[in-house]
C-alpha atoms as a PDB file:
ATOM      1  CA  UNK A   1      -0.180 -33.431  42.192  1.00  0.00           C
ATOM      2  CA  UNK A   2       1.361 -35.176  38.829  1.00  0.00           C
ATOM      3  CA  UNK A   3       2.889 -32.310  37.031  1.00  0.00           C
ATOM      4  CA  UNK A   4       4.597 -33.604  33.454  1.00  0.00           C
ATOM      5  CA  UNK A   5       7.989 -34.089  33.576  1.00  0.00           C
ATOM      6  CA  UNK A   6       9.804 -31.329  31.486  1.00  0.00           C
ATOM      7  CA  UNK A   7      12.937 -31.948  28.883  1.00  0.00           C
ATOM      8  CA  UNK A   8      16.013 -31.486  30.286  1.00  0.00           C
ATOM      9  CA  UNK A   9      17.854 -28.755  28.747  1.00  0.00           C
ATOM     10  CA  UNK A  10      19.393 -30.965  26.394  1.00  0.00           C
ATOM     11  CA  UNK A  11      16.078 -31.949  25.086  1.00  0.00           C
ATOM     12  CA  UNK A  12      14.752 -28.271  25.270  1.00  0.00           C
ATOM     13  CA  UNK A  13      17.384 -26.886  23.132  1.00  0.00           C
ATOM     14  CA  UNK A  14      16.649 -29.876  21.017  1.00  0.00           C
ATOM     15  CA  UNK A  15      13.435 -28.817  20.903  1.00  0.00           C
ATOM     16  CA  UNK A  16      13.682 -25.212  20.122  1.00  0.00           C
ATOM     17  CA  UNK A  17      16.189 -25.863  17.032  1.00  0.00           C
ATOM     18  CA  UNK A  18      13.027 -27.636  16.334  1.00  0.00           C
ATOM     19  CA  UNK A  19      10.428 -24.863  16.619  1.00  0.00           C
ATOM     20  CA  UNK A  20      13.011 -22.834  14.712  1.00  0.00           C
ATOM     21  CA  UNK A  21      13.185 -25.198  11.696  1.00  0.00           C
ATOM     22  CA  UNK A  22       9.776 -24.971  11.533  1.00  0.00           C
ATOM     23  CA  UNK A  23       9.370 -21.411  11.429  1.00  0.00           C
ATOM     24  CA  UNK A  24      12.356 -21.282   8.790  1.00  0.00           C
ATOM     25  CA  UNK A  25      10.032 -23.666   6.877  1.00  0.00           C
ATOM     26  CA  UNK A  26       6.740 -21.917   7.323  1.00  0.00           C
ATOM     27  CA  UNK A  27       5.110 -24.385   9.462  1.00  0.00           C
ATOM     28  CA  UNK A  28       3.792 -21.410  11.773  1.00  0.00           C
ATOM     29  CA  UNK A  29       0.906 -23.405  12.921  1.00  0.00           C
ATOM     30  CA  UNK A  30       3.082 -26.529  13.872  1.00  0.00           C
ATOM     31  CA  UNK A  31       5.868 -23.770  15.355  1.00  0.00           C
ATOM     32  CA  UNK A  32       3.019 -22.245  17.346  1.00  0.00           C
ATOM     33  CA  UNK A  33       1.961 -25.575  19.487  1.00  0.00           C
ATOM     34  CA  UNK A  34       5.834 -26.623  20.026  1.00  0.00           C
ATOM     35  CA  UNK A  35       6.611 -22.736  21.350  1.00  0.00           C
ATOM     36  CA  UNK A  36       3.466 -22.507  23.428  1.00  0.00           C
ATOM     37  CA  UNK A  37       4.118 -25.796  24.393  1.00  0.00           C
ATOM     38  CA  UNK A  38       8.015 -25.310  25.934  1.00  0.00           C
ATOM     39  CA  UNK A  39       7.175 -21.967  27.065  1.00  0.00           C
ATOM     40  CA  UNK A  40       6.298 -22.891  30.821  1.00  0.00           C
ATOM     41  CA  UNK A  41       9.350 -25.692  30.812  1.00  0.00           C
ATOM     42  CA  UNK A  42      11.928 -23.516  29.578  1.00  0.00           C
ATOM     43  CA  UNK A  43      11.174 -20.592  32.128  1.00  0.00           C
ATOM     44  CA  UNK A  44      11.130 -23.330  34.942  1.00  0.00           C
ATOM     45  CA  UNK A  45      14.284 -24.706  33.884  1.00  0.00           C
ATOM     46  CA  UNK A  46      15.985 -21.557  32.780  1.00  0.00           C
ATOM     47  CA  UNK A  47      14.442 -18.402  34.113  1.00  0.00           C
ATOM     48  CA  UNK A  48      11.954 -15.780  32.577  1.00  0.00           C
ATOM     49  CA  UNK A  49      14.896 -13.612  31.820  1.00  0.00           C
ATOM     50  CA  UNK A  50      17.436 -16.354  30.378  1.00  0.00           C
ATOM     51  CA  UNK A  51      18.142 -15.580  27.007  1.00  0.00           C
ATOM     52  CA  UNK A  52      16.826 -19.044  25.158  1.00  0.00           C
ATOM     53  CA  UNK A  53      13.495 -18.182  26.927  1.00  0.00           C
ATOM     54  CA  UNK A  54      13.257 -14.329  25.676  1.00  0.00           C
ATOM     55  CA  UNK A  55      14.473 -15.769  22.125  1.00  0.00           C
ATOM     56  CA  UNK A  56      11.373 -18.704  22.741  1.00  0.00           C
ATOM     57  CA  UNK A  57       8.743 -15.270  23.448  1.00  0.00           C
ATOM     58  CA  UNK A  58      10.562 -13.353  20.314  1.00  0.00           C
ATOM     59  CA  UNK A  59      10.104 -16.260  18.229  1.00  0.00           C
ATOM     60  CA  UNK A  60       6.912 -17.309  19.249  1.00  0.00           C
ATOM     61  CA  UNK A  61       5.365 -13.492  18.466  1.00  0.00           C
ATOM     62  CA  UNK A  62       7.008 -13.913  15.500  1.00  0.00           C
ATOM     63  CA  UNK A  63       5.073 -17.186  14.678  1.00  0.00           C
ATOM     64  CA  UNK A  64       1.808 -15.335  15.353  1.00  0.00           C
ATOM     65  CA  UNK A  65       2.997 -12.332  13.166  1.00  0.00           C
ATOM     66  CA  UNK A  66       3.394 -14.424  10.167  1.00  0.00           C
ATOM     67  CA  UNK A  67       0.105 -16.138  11.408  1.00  0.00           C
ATOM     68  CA  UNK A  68      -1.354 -12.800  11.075  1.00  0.00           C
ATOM     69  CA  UNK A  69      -2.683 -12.759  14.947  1.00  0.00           C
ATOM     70  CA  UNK A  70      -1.863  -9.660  15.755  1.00  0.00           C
ATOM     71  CA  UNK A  71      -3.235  -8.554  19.066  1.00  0.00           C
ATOM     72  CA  UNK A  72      -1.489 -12.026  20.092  1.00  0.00           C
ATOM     73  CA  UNK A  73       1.389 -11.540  18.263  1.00  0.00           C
ATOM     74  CA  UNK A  74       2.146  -7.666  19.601  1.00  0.00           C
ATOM     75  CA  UNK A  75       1.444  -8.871  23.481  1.00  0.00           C
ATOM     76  CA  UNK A  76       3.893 -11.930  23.254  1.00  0.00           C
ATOM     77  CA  UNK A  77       6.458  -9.034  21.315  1.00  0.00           C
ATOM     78  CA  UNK A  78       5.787  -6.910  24.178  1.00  0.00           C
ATOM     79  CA  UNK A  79       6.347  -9.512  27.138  1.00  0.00           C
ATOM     80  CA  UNK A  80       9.568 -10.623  24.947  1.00  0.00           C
ATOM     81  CA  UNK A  81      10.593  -6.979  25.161  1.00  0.00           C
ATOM     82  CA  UNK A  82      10.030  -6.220  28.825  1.00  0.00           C
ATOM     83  CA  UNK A  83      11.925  -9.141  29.917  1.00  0.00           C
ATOM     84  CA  UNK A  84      14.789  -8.365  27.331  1.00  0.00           C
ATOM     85  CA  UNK A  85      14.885  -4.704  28.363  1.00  0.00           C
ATOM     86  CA  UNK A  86      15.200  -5.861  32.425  1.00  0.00           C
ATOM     87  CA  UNK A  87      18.151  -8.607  31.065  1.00  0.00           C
ATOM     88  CA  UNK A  88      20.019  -6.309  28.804  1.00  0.00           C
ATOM     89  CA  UNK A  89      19.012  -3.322  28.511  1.00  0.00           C
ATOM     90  CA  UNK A  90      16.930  -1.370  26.124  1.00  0.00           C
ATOM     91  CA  UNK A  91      20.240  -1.289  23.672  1.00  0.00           C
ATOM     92  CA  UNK A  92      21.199  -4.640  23.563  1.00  0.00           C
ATOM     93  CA  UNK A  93      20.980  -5.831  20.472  1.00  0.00           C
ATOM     94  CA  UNK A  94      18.602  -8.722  21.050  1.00  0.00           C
ATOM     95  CA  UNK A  95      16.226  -6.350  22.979  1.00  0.00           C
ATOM     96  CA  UNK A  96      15.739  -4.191  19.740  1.00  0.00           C
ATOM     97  CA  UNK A  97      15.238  -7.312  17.651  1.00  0.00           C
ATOM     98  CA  UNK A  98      12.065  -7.680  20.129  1.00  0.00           C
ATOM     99  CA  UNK A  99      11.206  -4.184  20.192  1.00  0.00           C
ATOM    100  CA  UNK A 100      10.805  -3.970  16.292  1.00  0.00           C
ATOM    101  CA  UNK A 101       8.947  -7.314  16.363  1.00  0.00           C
ATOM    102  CA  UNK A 102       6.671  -5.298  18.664  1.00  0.00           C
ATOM    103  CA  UNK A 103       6.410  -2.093  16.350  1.00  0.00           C
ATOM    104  CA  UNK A 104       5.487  -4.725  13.410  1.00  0.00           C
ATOM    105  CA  UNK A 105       3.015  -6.429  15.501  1.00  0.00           C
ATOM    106  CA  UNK A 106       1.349  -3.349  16.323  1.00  0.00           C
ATOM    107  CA  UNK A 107       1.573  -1.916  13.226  1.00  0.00           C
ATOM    108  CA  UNK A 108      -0.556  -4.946  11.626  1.00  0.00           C
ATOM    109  CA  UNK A 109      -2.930  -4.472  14.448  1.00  0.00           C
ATOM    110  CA  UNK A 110      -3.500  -1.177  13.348  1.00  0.00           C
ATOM    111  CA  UNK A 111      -2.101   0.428  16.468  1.00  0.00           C
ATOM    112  CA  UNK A 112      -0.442   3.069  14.155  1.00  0.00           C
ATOM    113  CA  UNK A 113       0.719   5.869  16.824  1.00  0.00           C
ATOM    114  CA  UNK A 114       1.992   2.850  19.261  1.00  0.00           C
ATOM    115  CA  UNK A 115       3.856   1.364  15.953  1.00  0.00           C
ATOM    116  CA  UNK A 116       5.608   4.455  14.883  1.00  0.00           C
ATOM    117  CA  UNK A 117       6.792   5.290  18.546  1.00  0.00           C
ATOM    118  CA  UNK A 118       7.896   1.379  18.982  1.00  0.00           C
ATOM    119  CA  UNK A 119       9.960   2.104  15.685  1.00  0.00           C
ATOM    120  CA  UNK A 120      11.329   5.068  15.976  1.00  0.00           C
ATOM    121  CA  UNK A 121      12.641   4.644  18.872  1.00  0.00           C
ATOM    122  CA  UNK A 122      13.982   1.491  17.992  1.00  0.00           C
ATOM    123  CA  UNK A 123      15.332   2.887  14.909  1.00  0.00           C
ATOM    124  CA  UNK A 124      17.251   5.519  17.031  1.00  0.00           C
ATOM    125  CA  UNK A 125      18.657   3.330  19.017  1.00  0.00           C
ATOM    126  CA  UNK A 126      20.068   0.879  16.304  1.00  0.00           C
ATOM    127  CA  UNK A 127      21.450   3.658  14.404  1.00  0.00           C
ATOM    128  CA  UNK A 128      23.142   4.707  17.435  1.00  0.00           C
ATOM    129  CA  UNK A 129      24.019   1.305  18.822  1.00  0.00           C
ATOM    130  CA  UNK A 130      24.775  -0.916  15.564  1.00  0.00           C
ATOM    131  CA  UNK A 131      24.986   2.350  13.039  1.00  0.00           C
ATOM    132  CA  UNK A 132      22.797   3.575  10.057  1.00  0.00           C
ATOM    133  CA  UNK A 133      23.837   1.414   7.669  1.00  0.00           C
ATOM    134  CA  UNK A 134      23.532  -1.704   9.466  1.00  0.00           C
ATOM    135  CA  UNK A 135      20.956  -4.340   8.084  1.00  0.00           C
ATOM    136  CA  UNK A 136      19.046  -4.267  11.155  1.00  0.00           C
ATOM    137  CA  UNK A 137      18.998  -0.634  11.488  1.00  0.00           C
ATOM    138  CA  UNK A 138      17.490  -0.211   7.926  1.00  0.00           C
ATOM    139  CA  UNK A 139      15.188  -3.320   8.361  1.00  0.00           C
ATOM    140  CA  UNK A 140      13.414  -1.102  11.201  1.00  0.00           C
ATOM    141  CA  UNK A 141      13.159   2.139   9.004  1.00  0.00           C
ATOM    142  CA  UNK A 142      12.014   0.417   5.993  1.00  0.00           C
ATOM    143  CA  UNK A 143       8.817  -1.291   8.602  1.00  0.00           C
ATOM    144  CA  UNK A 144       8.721   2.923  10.204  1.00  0.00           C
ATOM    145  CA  UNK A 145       9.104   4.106   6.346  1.00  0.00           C
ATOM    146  CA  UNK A 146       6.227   1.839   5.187  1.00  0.00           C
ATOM    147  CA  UNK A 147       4.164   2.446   8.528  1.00  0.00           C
ATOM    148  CA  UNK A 148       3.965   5.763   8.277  1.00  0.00           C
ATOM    149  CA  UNK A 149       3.291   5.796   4.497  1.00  0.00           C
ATOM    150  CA  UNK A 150       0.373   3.242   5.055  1.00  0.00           C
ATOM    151  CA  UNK A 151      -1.309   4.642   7.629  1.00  0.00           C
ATOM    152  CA  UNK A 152      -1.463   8.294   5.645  1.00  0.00           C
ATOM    153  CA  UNK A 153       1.988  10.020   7.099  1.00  0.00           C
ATOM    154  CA  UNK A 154       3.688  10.259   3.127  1.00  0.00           C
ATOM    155  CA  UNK A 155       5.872  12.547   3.849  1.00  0.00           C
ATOM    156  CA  UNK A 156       6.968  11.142   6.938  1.00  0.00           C
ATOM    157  CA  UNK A 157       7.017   7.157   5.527  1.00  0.00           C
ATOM    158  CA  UNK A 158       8.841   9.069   1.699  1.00  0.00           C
ATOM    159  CA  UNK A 159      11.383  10.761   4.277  1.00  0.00           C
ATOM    160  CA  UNK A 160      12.134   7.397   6.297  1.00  0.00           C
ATOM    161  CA  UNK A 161      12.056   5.117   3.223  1.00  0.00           C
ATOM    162  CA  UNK A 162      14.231   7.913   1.325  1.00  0.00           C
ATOM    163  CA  UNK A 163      17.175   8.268   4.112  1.00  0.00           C
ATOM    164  CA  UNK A 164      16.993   4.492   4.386  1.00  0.00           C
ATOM    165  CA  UNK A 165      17.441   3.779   0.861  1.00  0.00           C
ATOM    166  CA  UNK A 166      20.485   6.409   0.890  1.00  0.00           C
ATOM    167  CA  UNK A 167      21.988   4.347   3.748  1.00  0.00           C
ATOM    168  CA  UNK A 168      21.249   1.042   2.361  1.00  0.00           C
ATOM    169  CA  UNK A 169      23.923   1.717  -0.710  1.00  0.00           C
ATOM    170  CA  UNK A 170      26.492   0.399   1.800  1.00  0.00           C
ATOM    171  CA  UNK A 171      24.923  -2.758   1.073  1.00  0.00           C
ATOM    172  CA  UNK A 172      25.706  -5.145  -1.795  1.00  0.00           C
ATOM    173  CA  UNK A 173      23.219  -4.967  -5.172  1.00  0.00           C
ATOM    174  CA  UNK A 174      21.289  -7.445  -4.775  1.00  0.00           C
ATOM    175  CA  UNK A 175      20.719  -7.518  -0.665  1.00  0.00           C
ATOM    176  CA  UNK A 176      17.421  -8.338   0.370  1.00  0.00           C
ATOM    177  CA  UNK A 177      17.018  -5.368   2.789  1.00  0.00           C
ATOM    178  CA  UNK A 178      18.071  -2.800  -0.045  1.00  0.00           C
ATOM    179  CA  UNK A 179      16.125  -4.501  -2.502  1.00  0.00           C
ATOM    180  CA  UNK A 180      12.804  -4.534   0.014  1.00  0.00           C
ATOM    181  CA  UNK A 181      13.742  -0.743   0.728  1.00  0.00           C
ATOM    182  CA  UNK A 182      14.240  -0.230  -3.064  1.00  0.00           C
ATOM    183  CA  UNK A 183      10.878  -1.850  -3.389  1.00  0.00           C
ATOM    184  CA  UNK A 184       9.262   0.128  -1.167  1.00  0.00           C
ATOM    185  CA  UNK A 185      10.602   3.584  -2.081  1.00  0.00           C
ATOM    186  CA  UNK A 186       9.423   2.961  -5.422  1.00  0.00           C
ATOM    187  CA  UNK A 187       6.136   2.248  -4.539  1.00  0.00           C
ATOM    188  CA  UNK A 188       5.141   4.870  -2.391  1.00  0.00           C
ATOM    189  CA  UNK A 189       7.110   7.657  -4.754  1.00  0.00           C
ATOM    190  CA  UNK A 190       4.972   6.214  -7.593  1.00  0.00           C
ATOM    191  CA  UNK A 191       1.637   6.402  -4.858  1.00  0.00           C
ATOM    192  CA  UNK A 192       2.358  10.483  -4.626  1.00  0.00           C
ATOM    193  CA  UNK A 193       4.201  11.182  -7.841  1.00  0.00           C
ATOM    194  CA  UNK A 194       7.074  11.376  -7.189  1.00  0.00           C
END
């Protein structure tokens, strides 16, 4: 049977710089076909669990995020996140970035309980793991804080967003990730009143 010859891994990492410039650009639909596309090649050539394939899954349900498919975009998070969690564990770094693409996936499909476990627990484990004022760690509780205050928690999403704010002083004025917390906070305080 005539199977297409793959890229070697030369041309795959070619190839995912590739799809990763065009995510960086916004060309989701373009990223989409050249992930789906090197999906099967690069787990032949370097395993389901290498990390350039788990990074492929993450970006991919990433691409679908911004694409706004969600039930697509939350089962490629959670397939990224399996395989992370068996190749590093469920602290590694790289595993949380695909466990809080999951809790955002799910969150947009309106899988609110799923979303706010997903987060939480992925916010625990960054604080512990990377500490509370790291960027990632206050990425996730700003996407928990704004959950939670979306789906009708307000006291829950004011507490997250509130603590995260506090922690996010440790980063410089005009950081993205304080000013999106900043943003946020203010929003939902102005929602309730205060």
């Amino acid at each position: 049977m005539w199977r297409r010859k793959g890229p070697n891994s030369t041309g795959l990492r070619r190839q995912l710089r590739t799809a990763r410039v065009l995510f960086d650009t916004g060309d989701f639909d373009a990223a989409e076909v050249l992930l789906r596309r090197l999906l099967p090649d690069c787990e032949t050539e370097l395993g389901a669990t290498h990390e350039e394939t788990i990074g492929l899954l993450n970006l991919l349900g990433s691409t679908l995020y911004q694409q706004r498919k969600a039930a697509a975009s939350a089962q490629i998070a959670r397939e990224a996140t399996d395989r992370a969690t068996r190749a590093w564990g469920p602290d590694d770094p790289a595993t949380l970035d695909c466990a809080h693409n999951l809790g955002a996936a799910l969150a947009i499909q309106g899988d609110v309980s799923a979303a706010v476990a997903v987060l939480d627990d992925t916010w625990q484990r960054r604080a512990r793991r990377l500490g509370t004022g790291d960027e990632s760690t206050l990425t996730t509780a700003n996407t928990l804080g704004a959950t939670l205050f979306a789906a009708g928690l307000r006291r829950d999403g004011l507490t997250v967003l509130r603590t995260a704010h506090a922690q996010s002083m440790t980063l410089s004025a005009g950081h993205p990730v304080r000013v999106d917390i900043a943003n946020n906070l203010r929003i939902a305080e102005r929602n309730v009143g205060g």
